[in-house]
Protein backbone atom coordinates (compact mmCIF):
# COMPACT_ATOMS: atom_id res chain seq x y z
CA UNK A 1 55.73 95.71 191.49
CA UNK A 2 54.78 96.89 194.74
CA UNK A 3 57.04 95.81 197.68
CA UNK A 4 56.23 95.85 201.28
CA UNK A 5 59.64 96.68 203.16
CA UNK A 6 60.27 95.39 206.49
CA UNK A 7 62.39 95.60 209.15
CA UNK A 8 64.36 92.91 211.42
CA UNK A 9 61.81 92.77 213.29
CA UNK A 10 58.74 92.46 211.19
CA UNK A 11 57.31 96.28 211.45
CA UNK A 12 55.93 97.40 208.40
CA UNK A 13 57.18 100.87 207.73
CA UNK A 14 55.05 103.37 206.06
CA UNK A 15 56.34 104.73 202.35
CA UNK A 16 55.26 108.15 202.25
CA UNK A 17 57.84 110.62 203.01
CA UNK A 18 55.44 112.72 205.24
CA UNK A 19 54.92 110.03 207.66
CA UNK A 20 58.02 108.04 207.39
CA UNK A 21 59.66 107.79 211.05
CA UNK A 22 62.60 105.27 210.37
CA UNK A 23 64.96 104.87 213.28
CA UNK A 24 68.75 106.02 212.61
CA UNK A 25 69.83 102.13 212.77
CA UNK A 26 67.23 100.25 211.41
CA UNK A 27 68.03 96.84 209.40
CA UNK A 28 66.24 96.17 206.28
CA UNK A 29 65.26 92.97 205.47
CA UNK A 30 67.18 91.53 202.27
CA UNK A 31 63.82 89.81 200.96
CA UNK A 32 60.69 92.03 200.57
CA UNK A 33 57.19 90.89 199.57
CA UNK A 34 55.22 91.70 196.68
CA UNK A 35 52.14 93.03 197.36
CA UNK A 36 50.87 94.89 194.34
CA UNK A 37 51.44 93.68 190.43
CA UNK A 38 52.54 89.71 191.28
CA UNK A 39 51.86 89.71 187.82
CA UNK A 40 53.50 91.22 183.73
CA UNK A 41 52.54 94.31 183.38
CA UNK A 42 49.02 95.28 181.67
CA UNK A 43 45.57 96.50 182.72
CA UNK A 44 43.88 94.02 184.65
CA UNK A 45 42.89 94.60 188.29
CA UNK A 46 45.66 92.72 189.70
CA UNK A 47 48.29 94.31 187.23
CA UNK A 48 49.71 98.10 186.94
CA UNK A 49 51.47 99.73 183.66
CA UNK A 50 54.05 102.05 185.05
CA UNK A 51 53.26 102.71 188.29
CA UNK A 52 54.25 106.34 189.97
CA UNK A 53 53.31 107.29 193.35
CA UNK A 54 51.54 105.40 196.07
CA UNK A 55 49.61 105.86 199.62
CA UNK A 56 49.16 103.72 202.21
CA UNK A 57 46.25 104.28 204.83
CA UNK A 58 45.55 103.76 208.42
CA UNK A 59 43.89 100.44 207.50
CA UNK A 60 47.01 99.44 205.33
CA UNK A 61 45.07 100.02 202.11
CA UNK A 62 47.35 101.00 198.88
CA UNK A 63 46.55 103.62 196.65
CA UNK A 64 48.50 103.17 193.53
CA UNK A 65 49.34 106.06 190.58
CA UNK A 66 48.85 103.64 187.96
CA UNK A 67 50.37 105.60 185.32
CA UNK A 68 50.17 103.82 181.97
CA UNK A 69 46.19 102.90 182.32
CA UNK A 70 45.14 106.70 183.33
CA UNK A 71 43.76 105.61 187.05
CA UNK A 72 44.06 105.29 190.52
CA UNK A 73 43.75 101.63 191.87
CA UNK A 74 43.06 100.59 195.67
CA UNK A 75 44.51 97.71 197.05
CA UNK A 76 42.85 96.28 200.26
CA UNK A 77 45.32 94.61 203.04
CA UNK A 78 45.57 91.12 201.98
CA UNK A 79 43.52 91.03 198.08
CA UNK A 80 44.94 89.72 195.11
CA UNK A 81 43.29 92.23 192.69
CA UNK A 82 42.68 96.10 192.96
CA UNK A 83 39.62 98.05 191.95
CA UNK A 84 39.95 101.15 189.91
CA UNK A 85 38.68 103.92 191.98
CA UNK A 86 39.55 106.67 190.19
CA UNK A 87 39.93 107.17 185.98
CA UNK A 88 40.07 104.11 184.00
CA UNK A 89 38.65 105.01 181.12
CA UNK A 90 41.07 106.03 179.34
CA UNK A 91 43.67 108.98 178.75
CA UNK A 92 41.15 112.37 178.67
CA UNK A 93 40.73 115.13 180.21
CA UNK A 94 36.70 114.90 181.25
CA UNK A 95 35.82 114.90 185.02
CA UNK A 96 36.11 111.06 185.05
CA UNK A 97 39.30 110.54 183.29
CA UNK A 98 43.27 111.12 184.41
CA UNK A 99 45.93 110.93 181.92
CA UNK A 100 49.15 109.93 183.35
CA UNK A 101 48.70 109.99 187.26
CA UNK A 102 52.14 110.76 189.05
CA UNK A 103 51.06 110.83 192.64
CA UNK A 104 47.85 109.76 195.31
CA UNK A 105 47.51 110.78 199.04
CA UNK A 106 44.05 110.60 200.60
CA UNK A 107 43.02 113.25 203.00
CA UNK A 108 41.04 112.29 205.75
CA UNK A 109 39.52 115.20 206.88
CA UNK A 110 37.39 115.23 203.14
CA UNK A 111 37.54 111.40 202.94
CA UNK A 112 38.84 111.38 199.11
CA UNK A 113 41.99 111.48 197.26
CA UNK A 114 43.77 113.81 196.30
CA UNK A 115 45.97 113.27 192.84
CA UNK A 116 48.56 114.49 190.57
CA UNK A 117 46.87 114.60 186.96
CA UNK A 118 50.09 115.35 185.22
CA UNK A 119 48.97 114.60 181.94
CA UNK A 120 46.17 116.97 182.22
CA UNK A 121 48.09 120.00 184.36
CA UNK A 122 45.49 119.90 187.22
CA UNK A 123 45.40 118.42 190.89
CA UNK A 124 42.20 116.70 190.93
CA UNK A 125 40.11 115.73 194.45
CA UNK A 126 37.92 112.12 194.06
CA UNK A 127 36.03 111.10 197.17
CA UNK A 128 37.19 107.81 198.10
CA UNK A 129 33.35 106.12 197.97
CA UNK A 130 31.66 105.03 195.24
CA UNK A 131 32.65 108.06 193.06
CA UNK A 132 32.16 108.03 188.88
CA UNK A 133 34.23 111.78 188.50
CA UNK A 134 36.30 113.72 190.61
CA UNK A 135 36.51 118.17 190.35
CA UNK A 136 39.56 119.87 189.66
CA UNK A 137 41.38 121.91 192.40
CA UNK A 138 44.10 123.55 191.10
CA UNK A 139 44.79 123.96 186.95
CA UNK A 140 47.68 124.48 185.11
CA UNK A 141 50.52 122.93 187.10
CA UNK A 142 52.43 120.13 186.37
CA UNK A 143 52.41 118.22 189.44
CA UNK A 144 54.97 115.80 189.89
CA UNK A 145 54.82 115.10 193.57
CA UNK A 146 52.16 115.85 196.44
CA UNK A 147 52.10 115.61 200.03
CA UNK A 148 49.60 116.82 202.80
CA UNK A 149 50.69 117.41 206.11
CA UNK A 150 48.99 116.70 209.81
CA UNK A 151 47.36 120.31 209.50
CA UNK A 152 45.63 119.47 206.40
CA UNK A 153 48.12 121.73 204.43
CA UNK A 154 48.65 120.62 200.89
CA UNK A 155 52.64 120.62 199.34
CA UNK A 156 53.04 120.26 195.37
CA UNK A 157 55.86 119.98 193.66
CA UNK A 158 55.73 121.74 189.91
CA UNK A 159 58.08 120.37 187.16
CA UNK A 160 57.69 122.90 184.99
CA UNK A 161 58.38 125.85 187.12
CA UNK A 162 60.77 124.24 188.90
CA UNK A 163 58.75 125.11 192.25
């Protein structure tokens, strides 16, 4: 489960470390909200199997590491069930497949994601419309974490190199 956290006062804080600007005494509310996987665990579109990392957008969309069913599902502000927008179609290691997703961030500038394929060693870019495959960026790391910053500069974080 997904859960939106707020604060006393009803802001809705971002969850991404990169953009994260939490003030030193904020209150957090003792009752959050589900907003992704109200439901057991399995592979519809308004379930997740293990999820990892997540992203939320300028328009409050959430993009969700769904780690156990091999894809990347968007959430809409407000909708009850996802839609796969990357993978889904199994674990592989083909241009349309993931296999065990850790992490998501979208970056702007290029309009697409941008995703840990840990399963598969590679960082993988999927444009964000209407894609069937995404193209390999960078092989033979196993990324754990990503993050892009306001320059467009990409951070990964390696688990097997310890980097």
């Amino acid at each position: 489960m997904i859960f939106k956290m707020l604060t006393q006062d009803l802001n809705i804080i971002p969850l991404r470390a990169s953009s994260i600007d939490i003030h030193p005494n904020a209150k957090w509310s003792q009752n959050g909200i589900t907003v992704v996987g109200r439901n057991e665990y399995g592979s519809g579109t308004n379930q997740l199997r293990y999820p990892r990392g997540l992203y939320i957008d300028d328009d409050q969309t959430i993009y969700v590491a769904d780690y156990g069913n091999h894809r990347i599902v968007e959430w809409k502000y407000g909708a009850t069930n996802g839609k796969v927008i990357a993978g889904g179609n199994g674990p592989g290691n083909e241009a349309n497949q993931l296999n065990h997703p850790r992490d998501v961030i979208v970056d702007k500038e290029r309009d697409s994601l941008i995703i840990s394929d840990w399963g598969n060693n590679r960082v993988v870019r999927w444009p964000r419309q209407d894609s069937a495959s995404g193209e390999t960026i960078i092989s033979n790391i196993a990324c754990f974490g990503l993050t892009m910053d306001e320059n467009g500069s990409l951070y990964i974080v390696d688990d097997i190199k310890h980097e």
